[in-house]
N, C-alpha and C. Protein backbone atom coordinates (compact mmCIF):
# COMPACT_ATOMS: atom_id res chain seq x y z
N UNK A 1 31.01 -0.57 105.80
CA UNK A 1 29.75 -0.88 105.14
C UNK A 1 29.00 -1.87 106.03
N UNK A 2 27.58 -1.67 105.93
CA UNK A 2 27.19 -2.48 107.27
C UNK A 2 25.89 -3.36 106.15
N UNK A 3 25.86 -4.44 106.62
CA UNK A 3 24.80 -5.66 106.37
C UNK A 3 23.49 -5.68 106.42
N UNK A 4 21.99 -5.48 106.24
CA UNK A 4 21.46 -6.17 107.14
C UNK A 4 20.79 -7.54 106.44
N UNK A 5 21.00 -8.48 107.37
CA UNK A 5 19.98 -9.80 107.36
C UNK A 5 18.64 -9.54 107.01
N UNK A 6 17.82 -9.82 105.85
CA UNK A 6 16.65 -9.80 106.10
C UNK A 6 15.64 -11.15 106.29
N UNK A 7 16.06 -11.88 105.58
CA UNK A 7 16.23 -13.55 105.49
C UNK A 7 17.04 -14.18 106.20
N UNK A 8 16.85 -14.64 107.22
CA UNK A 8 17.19 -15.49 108.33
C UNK A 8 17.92 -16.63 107.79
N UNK A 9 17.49 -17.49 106.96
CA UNK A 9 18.17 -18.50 106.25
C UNK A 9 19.18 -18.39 105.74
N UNK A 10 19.61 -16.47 105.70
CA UNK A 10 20.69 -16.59 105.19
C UNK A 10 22.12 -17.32 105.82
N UNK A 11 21.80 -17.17 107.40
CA UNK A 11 22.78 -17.60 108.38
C UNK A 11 23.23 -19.76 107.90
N UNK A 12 22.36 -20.01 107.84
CA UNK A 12 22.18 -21.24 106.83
C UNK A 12 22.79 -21.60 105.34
N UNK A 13 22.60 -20.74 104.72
CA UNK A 13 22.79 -20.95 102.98
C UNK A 13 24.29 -20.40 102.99
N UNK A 14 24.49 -18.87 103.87
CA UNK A 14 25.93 -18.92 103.66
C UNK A 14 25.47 -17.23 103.60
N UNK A 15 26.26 -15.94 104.34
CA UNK A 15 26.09 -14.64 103.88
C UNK A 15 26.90 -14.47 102.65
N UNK A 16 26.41 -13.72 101.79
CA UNK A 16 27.35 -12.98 100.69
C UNK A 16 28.55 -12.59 100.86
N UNK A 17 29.64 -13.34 100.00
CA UNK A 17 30.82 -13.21 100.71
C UNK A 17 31.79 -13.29 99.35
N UNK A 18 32.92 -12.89 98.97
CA UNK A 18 33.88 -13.18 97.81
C UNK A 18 34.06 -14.78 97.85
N UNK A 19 34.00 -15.22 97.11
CA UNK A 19 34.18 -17.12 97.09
C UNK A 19 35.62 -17.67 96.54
N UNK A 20 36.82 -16.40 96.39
CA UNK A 20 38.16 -16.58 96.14
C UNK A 20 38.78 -15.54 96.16
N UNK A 21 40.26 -15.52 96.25
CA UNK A 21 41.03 -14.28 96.92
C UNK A 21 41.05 -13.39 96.17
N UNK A 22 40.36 -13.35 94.49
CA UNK A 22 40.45 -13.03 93.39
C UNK A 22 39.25 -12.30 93.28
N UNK A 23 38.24 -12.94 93.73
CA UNK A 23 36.70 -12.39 93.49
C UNK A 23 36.73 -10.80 93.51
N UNK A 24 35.75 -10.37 92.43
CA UNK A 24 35.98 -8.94 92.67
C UNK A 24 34.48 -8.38 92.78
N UNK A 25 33.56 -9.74 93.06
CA UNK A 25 32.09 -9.39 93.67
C UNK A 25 31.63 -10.79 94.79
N UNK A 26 30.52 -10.02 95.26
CA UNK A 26 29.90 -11.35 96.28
C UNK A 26 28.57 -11.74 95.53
N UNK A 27 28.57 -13.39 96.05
CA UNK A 27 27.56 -13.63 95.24
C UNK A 27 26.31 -13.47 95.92
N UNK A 28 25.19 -13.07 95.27
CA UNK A 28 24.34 -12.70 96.05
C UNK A 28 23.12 -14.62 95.64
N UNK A 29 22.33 -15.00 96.95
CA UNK A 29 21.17 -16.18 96.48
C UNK A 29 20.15 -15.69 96.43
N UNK A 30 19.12 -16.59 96.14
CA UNK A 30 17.79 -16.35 96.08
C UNK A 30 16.78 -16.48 97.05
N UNK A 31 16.30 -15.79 97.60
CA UNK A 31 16.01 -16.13 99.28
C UNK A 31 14.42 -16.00 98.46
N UNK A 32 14.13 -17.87 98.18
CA UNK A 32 12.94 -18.30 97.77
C UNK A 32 12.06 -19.19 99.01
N UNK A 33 11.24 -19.64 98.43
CA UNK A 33 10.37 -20.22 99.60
C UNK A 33 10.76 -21.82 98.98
N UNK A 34 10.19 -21.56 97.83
CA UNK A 34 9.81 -23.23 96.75
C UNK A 34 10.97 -22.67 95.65
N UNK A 35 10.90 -23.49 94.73
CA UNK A 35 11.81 -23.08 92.94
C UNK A 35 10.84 -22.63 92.36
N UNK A 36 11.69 -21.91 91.37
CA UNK A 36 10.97 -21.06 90.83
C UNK A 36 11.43 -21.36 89.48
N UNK A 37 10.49 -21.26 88.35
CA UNK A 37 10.71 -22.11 87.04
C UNK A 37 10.97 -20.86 86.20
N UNK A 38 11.80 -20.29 85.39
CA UNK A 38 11.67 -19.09 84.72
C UNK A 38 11.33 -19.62 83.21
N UNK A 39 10.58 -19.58 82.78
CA UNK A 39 10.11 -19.54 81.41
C UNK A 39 11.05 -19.28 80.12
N UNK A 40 11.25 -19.90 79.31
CA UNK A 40 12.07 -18.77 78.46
C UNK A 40 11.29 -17.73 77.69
N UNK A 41 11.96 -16.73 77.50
CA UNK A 41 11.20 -15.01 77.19
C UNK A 41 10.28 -14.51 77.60
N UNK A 42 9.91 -15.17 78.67
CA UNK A 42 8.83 -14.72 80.11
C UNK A 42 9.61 -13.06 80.58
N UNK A 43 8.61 -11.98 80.81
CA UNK A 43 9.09 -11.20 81.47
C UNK A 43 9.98 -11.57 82.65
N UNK A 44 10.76 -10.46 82.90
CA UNK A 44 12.03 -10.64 84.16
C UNK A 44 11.12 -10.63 85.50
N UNK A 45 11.79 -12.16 86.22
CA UNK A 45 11.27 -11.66 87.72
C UNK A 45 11.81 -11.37 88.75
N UNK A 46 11.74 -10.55 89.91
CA UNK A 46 12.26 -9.60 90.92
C UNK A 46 12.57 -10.39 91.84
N UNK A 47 13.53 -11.62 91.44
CA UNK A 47 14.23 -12.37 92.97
C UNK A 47 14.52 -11.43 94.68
N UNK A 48 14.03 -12.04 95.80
CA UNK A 48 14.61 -11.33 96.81
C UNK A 48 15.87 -11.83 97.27
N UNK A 49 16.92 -11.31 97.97
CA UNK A 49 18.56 -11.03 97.88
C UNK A 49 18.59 -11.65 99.49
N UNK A 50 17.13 -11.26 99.97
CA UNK A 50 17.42 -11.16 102.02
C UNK A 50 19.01 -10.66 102.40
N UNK A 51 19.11 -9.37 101.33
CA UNK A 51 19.89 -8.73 102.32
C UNK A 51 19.85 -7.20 101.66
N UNK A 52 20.23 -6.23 103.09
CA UNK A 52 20.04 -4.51 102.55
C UNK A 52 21.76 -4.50 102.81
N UNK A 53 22.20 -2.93 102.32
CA UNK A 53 23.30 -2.47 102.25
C UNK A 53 23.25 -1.16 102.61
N UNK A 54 23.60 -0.71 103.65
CA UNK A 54 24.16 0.71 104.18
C UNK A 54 25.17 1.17 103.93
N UNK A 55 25.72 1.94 102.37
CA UNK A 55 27.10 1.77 102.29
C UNK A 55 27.84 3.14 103.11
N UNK A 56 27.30 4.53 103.56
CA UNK A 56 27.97 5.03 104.55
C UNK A 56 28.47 5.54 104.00
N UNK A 57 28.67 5.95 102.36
CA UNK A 57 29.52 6.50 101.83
C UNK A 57 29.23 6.69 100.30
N UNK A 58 29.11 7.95 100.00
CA UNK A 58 28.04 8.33 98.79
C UNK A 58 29.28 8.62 97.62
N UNK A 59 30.37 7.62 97.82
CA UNK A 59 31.60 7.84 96.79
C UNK A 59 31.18 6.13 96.40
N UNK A 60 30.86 5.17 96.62
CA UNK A 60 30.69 4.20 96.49
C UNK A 60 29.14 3.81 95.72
N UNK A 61 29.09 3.12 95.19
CA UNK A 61 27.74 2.06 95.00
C UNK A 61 28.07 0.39 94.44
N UNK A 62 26.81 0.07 94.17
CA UNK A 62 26.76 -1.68 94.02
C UNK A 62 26.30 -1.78 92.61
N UNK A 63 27.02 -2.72 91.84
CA UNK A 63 26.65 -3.46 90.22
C UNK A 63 26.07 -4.44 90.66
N UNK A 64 24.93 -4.85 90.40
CA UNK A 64 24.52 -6.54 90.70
C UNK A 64 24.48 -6.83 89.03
N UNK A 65 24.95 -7.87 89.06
CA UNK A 65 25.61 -8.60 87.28
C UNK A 65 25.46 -9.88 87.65
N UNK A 66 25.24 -10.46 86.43
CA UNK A 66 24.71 -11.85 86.43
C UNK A 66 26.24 -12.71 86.44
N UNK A 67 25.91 -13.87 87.41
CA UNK A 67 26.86 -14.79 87.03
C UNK A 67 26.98 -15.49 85.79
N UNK A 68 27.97 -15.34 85.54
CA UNK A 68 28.82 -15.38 83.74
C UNK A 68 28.17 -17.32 83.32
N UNK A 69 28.38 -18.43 84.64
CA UNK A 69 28.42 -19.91 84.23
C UNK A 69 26.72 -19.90 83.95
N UNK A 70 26.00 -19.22 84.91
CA UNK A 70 24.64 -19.23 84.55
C UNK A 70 23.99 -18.56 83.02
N UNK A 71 24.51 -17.49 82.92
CA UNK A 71 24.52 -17.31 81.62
C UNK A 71 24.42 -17.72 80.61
N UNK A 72 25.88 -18.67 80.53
CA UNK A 72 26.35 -19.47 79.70
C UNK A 72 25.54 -20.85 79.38
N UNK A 73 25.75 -21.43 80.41
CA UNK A 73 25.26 -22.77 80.56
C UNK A 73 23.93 -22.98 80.76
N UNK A 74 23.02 -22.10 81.44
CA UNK A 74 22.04 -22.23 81.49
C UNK A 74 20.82 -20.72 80.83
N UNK A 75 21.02 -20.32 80.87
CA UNK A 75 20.86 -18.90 79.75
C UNK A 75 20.27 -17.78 81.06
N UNK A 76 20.37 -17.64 82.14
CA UNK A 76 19.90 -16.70 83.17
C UNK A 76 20.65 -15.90 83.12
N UNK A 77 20.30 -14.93 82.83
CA UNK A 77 20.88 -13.40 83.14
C UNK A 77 19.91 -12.25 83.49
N UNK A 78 20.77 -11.25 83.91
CA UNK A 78 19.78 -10.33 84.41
C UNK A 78 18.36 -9.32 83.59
N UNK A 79 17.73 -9.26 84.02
CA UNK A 79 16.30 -8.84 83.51
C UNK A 79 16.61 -6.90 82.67
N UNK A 80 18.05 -6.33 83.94
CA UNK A 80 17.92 -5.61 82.96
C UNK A 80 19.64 -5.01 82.86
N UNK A 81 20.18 -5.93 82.74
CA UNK A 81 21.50 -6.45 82.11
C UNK A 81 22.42 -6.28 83.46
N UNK A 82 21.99 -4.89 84.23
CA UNK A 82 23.33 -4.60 85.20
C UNK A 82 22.05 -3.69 86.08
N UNK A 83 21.53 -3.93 87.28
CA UNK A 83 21.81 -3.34 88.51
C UNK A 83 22.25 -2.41 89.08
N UNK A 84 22.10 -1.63 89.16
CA UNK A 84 23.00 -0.34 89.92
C UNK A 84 22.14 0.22 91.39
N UNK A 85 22.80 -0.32 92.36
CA UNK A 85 22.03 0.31 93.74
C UNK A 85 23.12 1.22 94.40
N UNK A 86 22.12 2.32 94.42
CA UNK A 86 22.85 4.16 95.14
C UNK A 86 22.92 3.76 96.13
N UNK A 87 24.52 4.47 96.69
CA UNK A 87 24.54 4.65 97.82
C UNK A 87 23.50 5.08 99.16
N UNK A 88 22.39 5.89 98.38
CA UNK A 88 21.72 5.92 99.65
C UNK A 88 20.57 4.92 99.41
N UNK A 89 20.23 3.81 98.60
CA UNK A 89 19.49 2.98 98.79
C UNK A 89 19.83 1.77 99.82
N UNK A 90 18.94 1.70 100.93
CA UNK A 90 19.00 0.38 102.00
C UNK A 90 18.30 0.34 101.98
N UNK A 91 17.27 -0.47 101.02
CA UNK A 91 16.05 -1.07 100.94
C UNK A 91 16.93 -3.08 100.45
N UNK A 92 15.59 -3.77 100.44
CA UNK A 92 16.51 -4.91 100.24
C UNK A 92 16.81 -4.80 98.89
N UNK A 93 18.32 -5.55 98.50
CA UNK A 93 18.52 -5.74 97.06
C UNK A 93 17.40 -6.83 96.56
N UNK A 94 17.46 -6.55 95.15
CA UNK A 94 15.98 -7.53 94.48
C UNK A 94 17.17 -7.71 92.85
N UNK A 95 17.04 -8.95 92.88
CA UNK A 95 17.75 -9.49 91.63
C UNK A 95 16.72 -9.77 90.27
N UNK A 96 16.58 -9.28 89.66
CA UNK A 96 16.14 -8.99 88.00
C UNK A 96 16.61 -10.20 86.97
N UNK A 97 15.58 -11.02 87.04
CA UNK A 97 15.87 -12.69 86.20
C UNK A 97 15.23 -12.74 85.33
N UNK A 98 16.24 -12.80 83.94
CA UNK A 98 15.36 -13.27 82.74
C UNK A 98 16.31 -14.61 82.09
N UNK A 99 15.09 -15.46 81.44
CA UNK A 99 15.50 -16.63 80.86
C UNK A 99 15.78 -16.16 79.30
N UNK A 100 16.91 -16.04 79.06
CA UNK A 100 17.22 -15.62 77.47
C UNK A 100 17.48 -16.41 76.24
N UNK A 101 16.61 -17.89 76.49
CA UNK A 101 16.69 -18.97 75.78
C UNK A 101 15.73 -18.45 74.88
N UNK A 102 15.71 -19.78 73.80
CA UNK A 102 14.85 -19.17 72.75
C UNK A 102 13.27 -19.93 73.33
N UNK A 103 12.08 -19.96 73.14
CA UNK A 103 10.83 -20.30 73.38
C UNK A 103 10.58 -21.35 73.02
N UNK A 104 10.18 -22.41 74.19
CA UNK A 104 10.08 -23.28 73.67
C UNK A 104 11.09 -24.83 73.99
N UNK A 105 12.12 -23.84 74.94
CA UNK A 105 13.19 -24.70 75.81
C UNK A 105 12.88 -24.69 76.47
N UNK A 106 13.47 -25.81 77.82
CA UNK A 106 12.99 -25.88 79.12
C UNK A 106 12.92 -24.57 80.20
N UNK A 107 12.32 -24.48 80.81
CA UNK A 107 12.49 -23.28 81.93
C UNK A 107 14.04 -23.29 82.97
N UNK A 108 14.20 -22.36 83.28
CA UNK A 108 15.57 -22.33 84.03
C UNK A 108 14.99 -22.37 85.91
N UNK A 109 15.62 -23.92 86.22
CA UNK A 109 14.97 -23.79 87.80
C UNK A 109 15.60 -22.92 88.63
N UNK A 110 15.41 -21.99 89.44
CA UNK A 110 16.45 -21.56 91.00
C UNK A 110 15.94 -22.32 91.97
N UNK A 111 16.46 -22.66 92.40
CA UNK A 111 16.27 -23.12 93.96
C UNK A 111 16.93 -22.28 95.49
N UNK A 112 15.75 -22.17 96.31
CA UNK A 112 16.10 -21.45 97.34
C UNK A 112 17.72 -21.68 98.04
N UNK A 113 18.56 -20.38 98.00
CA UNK A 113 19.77 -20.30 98.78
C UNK A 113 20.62 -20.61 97.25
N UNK A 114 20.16 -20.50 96.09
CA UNK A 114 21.21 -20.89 95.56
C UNK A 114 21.56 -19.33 94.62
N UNK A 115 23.19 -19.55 94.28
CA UNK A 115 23.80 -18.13 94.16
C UNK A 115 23.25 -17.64 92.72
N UNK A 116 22.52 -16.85 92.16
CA UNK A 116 21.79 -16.35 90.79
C UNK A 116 22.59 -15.30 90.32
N UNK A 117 23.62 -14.08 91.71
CA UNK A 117 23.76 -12.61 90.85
C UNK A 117 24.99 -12.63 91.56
N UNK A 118 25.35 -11.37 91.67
CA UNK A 118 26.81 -10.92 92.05
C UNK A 118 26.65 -9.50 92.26
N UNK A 119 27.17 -9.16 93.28
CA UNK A 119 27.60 -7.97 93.72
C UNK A 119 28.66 -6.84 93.62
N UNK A 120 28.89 -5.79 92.67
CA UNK A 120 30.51 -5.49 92.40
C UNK A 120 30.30 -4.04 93.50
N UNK A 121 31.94 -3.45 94.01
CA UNK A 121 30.95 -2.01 94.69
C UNK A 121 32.25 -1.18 93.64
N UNK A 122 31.90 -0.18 93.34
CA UNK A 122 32.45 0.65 92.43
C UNK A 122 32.58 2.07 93.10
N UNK A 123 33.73 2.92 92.39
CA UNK A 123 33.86 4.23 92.96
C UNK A 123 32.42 4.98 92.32
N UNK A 124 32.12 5.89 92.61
CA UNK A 124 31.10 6.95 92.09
C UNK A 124 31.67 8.29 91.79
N UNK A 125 31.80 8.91 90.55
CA UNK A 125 32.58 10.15 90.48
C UNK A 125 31.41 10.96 89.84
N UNK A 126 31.00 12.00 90.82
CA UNK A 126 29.88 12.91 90.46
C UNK A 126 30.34 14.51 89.71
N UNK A 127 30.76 14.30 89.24
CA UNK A 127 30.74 16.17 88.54
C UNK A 127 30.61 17.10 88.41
N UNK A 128 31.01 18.21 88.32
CA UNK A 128 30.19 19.68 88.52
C UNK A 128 30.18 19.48 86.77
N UNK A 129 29.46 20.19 86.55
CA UNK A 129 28.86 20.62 84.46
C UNK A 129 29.00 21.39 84.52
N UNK A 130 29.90 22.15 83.82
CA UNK A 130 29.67 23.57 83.08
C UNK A 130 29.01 23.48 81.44
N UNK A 131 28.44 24.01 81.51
CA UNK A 131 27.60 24.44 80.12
C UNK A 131 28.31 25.11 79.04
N UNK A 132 28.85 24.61 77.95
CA UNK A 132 29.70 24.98 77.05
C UNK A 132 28.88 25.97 75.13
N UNK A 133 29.11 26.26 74.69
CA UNK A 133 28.79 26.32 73.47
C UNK A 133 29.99 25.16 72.53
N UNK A 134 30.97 25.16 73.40
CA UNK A 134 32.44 24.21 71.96
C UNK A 134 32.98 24.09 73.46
N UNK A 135 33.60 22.62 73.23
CA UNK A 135 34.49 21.71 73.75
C UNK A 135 35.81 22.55 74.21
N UNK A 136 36.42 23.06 75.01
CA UNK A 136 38.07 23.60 74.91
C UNK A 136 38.89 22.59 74.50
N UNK A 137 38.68 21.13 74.69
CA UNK A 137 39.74 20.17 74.10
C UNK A 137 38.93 19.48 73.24
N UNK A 138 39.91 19.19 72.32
CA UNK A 138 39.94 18.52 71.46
C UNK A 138 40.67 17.27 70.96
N UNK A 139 39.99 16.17 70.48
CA UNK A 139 40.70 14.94 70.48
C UNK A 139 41.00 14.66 68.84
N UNK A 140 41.35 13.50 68.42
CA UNK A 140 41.49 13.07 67.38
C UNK A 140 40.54 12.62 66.77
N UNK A 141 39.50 11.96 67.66
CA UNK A 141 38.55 11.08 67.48
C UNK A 141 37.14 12.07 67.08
N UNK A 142 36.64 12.83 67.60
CA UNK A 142 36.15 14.01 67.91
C UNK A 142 34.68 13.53 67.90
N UNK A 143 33.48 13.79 66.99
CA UNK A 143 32.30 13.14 67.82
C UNK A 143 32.03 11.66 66.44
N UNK A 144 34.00 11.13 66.35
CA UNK A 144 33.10 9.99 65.67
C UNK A 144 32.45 8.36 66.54
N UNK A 145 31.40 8.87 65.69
CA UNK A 145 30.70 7.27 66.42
C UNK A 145 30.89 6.11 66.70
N UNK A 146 29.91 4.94 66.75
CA UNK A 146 29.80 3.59 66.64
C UNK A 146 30.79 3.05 64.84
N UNK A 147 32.27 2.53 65.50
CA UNK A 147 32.82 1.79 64.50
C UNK A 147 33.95 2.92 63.83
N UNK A 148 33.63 4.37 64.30
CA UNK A 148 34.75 5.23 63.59
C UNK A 148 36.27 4.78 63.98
N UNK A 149 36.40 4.20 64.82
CA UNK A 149 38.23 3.90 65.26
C UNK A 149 38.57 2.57 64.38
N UNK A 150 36.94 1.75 63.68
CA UNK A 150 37.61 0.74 62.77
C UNK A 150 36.21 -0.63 63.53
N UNK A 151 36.43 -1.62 63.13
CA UNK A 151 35.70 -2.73 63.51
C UNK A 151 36.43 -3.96 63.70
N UNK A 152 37.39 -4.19 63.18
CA UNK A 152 38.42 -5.35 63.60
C UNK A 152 39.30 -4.77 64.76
């Protein structure tokens, strides 16, 4: 999988990288100029990543997901929950920020180089469809819905 730099500063702030032996995404920053104040329940805005992804391999793609402490602690999460960039997209990644406080709280600051999203890369399993009139298998569950296996 190949990199590219688009933001120079990134060499500075640190490239996207796992931050423990455990990590099972990289964190991606905010390659800002100034901070940027997010409003609470302000439409989502389109952070730049200053970086593209060539993944070389159309079995693969990228989750960008919000970091869980920002979330939490400060209410930032993503604009439209989860990210998904195709394998054949190498355009730059753009991170999707919404303040999910209630109106009327302080704004959530970013500051340039600092880590906002996360990167996961996932298998991609594409399908052939066949067009059925009835299912050949059959489960137990069959088309029950939301809460049929129970709620506790």
């Amino acid at each position: 999988m190949q990199i590219k730099v688009i933001d120079p500063r990134l060499f500075d702030w640190g490239l996207p990288d796992f931050q423990s032996e455990g990590a099972a995404a990289i964190d991606l920053v905010a390659c800002l100029d100034d901070k940027l104040y997010i409003e609470a329940q302000a439409p989502a805005v389109l952070v730049n990543s200053g970086i593209a992804i060539s993944f070389d391999d159309l079995s693969l793609a990228g989750l960008v997901l919000p970091r869980s402490g920002l979330g939490h602690k400060k209410g930032l999460v993503l604009g439209n929950t989860v990210g998904l960039i195709d394998p054949d997209y190498d355009g730059e990644i753009l991170i999707s920020v919404w303040n999910r406080n209630a109106i009327g709280t302080a704004p959530v600051e970013i500051r340039p180089g600092e880590r906002i999203g996360q990167m996961a890369f996932v298998s991609v399993v594409r399908p052939t469809f066949e067009v059925v009139d009835e299912f050949t298998r059959k489960t137990a569950r069959g088309a029950g819905g939301f809460g049929s296996t129970g709620v506790t």
